[in-house]
C-alpha atoms as a PDB file:
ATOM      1  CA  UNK A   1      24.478   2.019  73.278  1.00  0.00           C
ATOM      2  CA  UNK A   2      21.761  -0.091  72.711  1.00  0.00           C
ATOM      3  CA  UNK A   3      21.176  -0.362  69.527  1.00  0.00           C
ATOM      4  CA  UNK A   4      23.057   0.298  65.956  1.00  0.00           C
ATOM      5  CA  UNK A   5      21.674   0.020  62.563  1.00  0.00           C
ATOM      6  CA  UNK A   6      23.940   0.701  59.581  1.00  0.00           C
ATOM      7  CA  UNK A   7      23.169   4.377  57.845  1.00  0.00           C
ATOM      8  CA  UNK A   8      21.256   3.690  54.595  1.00  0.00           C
ATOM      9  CA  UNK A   9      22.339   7.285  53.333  1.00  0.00           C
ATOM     10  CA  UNK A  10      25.628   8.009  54.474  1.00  0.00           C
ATOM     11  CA  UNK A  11      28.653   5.697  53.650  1.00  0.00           C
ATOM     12  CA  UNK A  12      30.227   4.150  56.603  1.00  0.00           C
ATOM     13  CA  UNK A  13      28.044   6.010  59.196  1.00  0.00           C
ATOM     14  CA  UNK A  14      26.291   3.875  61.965  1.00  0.00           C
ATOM     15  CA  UNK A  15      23.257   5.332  64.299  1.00  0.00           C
ATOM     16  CA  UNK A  16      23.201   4.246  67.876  1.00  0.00           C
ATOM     17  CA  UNK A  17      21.156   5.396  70.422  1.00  0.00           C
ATOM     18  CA  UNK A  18      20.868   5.068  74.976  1.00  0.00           C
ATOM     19  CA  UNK A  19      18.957   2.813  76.348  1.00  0.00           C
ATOM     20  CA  UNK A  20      16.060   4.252  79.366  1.00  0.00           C
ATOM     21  CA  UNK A  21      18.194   7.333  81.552  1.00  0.00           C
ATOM     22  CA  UNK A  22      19.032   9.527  78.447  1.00  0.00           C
ATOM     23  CA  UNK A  23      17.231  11.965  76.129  1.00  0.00           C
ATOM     24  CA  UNK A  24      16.013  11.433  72.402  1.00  0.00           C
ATOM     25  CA  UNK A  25      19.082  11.514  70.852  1.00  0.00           C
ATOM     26  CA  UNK A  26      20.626   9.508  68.105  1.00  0.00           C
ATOM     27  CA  UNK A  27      24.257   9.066  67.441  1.00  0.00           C
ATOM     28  CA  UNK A  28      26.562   8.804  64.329  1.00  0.00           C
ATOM     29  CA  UNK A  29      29.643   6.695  64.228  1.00  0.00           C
ATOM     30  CA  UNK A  30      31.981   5.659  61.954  1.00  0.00           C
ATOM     31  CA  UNK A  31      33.465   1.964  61.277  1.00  0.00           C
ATOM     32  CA  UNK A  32      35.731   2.747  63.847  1.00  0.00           C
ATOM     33  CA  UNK A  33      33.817   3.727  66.135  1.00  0.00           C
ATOM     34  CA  UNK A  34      34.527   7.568  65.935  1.00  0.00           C
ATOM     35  CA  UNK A  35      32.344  10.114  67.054  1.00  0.00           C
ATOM     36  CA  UNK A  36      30.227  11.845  63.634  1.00  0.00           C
ATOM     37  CA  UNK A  37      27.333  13.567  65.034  1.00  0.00           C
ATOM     38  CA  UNK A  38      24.361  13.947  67.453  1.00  0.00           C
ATOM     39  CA  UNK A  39      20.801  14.848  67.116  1.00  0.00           C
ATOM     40  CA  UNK A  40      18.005  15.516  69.268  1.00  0.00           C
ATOM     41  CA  UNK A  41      15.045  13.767  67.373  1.00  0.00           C
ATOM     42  CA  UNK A  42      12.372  16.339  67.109  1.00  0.00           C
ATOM     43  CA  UNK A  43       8.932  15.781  69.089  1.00  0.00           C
ATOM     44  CA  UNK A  44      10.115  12.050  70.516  1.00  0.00           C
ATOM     45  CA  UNK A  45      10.137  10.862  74.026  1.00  0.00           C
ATOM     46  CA  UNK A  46      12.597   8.603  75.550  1.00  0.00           C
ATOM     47  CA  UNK A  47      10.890   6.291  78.048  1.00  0.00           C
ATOM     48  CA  UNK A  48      12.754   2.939  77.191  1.00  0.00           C
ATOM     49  CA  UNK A  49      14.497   2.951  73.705  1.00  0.00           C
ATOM     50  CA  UNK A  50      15.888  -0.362  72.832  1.00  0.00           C
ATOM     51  CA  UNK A  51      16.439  -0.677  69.402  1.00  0.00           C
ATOM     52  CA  UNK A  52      16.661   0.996  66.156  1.00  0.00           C
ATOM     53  CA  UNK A  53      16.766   0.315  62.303  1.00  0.00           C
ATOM     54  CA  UNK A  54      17.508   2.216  59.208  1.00  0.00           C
ATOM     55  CA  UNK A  55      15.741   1.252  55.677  1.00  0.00           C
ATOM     56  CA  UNK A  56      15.296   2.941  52.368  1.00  0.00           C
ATOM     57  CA  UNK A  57      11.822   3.360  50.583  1.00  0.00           C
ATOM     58  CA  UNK A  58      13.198   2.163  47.042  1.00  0.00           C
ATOM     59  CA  UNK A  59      10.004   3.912  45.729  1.00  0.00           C
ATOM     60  CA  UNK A  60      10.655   7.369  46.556  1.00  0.00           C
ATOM     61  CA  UNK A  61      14.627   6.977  47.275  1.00  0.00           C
ATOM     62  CA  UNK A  62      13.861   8.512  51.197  1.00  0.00           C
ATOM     63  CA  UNK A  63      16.230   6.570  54.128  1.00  0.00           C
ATOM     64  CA  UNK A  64      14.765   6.669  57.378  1.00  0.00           C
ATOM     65  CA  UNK A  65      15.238   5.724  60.946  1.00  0.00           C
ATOM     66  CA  UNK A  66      12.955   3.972  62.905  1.00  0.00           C
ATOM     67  CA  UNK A  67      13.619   4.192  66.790  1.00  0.00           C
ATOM     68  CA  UNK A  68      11.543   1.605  69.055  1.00  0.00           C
ATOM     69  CA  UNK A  69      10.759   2.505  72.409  1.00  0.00           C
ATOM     70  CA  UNK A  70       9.501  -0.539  72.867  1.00  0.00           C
ATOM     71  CA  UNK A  71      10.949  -1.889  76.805  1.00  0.00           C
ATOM     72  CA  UNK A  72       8.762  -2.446  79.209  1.00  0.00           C
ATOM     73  CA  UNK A  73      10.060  -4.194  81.881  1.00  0.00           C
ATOM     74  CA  UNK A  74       7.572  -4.042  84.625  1.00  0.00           C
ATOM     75  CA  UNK A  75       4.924  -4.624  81.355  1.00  0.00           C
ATOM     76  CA  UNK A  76       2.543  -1.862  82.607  1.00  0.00           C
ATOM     77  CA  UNK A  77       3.027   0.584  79.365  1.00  0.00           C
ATOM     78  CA  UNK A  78       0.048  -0.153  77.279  1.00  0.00           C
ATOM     79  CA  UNK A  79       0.844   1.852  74.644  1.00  0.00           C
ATOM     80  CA  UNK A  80       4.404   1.917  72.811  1.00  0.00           C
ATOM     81  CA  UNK A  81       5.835   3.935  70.190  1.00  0.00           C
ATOM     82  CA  UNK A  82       8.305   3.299  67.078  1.00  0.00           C
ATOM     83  CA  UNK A  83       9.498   6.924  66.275  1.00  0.00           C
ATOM     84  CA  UNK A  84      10.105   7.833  62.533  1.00  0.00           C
ATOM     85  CA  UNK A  85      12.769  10.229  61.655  1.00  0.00           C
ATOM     86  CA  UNK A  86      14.140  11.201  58.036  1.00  0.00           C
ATOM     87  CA  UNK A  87      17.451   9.991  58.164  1.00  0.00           C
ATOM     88  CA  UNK A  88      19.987  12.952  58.576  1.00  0.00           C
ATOM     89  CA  UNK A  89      22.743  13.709  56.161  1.00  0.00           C
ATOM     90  CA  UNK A  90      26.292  13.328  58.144  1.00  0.00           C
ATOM     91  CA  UNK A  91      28.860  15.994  57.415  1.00  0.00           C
ATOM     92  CA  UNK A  92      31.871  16.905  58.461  1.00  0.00           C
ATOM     93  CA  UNK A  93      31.035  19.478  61.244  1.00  0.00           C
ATOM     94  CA  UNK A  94      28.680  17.483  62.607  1.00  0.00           C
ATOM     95  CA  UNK A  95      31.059  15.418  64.675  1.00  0.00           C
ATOM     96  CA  UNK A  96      31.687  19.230  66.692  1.00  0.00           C
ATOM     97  CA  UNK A  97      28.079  18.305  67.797  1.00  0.00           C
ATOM     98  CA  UNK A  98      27.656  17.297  71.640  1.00  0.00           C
ATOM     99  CA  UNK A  99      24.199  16.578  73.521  1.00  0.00           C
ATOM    100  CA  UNK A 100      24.793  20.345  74.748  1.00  0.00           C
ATOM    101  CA  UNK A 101      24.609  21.853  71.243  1.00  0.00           C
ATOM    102  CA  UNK A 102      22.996  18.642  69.487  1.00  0.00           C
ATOM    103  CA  UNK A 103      21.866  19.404  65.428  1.00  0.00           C
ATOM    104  CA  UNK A 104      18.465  18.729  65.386  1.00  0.00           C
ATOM    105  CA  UNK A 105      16.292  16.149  63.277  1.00  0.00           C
ATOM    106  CA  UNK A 106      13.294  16.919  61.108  1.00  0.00           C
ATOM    107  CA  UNK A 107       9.853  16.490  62.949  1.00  0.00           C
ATOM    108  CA  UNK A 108       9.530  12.791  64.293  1.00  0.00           C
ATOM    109  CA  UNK A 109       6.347  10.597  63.130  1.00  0.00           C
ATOM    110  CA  UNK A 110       4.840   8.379  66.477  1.00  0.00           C
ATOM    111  CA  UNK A 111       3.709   5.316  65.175  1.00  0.00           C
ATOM    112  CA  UNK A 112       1.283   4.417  68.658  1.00  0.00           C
ATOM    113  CA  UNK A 113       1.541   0.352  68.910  1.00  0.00           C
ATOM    114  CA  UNK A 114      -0.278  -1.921  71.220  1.00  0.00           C
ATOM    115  CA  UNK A 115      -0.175  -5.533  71.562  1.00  0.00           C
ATOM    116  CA  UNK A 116      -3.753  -7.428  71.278  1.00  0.00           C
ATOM    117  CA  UNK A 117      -2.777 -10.057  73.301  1.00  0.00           C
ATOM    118  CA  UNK A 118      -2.017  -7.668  76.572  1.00  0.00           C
ATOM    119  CA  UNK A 119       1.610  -5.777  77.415  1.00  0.00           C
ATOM    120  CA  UNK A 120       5.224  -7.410  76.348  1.00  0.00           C
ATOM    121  CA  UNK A 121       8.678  -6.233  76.859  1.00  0.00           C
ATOM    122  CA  UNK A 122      10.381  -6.020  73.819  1.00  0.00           C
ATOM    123  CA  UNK A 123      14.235  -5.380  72.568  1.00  0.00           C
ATOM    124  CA  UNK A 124      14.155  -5.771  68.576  1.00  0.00           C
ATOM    125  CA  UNK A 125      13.347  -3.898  65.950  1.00  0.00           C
ATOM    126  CA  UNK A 126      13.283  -4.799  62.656  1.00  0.00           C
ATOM    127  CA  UNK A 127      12.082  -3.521  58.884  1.00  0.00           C
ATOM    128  CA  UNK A 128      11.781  -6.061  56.016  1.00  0.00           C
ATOM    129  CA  UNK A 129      14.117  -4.252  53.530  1.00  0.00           C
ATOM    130  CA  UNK A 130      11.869  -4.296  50.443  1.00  0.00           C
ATOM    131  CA  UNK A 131       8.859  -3.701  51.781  1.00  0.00           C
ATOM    132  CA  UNK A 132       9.254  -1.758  55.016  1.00  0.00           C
ATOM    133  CA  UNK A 133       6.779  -4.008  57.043  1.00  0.00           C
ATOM    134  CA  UNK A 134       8.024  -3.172  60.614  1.00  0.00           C
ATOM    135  CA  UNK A 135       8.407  -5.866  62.963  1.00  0.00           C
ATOM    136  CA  UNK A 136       8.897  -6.000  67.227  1.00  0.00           C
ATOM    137  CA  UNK A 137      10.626  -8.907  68.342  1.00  0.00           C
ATOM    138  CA  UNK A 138       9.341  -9.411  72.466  1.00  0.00           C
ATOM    139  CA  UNK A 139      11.275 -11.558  75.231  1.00  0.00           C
ATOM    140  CA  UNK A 140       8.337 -14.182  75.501  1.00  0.00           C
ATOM    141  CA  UNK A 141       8.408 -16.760  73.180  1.00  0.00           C
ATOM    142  CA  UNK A 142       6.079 -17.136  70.641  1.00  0.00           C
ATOM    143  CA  UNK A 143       4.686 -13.482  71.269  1.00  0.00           C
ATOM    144  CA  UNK A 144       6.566 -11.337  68.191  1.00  0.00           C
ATOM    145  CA  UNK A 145       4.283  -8.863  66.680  1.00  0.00           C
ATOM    146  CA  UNK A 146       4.204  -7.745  62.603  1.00  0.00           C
ATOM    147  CA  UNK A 147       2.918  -3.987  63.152  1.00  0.00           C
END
């Protein structure tokens, strides 16, 4: 896992995702850690996911889950992307679901970023709960990004 944000929709449901070597899926879990669900998210890549966060729009009542793929280690990715996913509902039979027979999100929105200053590497991702002002958090100090 590398990283968990707490569901925004579903009570006691976490999202996790892989870091770089796995597909674009995202994970359910419960509080203890139990197994509720996977989904392939629909139209994403997954070059170097390292974070994720959940928020609600308090305007239209929608939760959502924003996925950064955001790494770049060797800092020769120019361009990265924050994926934006409706946030699934969790039910009961979707903790039969495996990465073989995933459920499947709704179509993901590619929000294209790139740094003005040159390439970063990055491992946070955060949303400013009321206003949903999305914000990258890089290794090099004094380089975080509001996007």
């Amino acid at each position: 896992s590398s990283g968990i944000a707490a569901s925004r929709h579903n009570k006691d449901i976490f999202w996790t995702h892989n870091d770089s070597g796995d597909a674009a899926f995202v994970y359910a879990i419960d509080r203890q850690g139990k197994h509720r669900g996977v989904w392939r998210v629909n139209g994403a890549e997954a070059q170097d996911w390292e974070d994720i966060a959940a928020w609600k729009d308090a305007k239209s009542g929608k939760s959502y889950i924003f996925i950064g793929d955001i790494g770049n280690n060797s800092k020769k990715r120019e361009f990265l992307t924050v994926y934006r996913i409706v946030e699934p509902v969790v039910t009961a039979k979707d903790a039969a679901t495996t990465k073989q027979n995933p459920a499947e999100t709704d179509a993901a929105e590619a929000i294209k970023l790139r740094y003005p200053e040159g390439n970063f590497d990055a491992e946070t991702l955060m949303i400013h709960p009321p206003t949903g002002d999305l914000y990258i958090v890089t290794k090099i100090m004094g380089a975080a990004a509001k996007v």
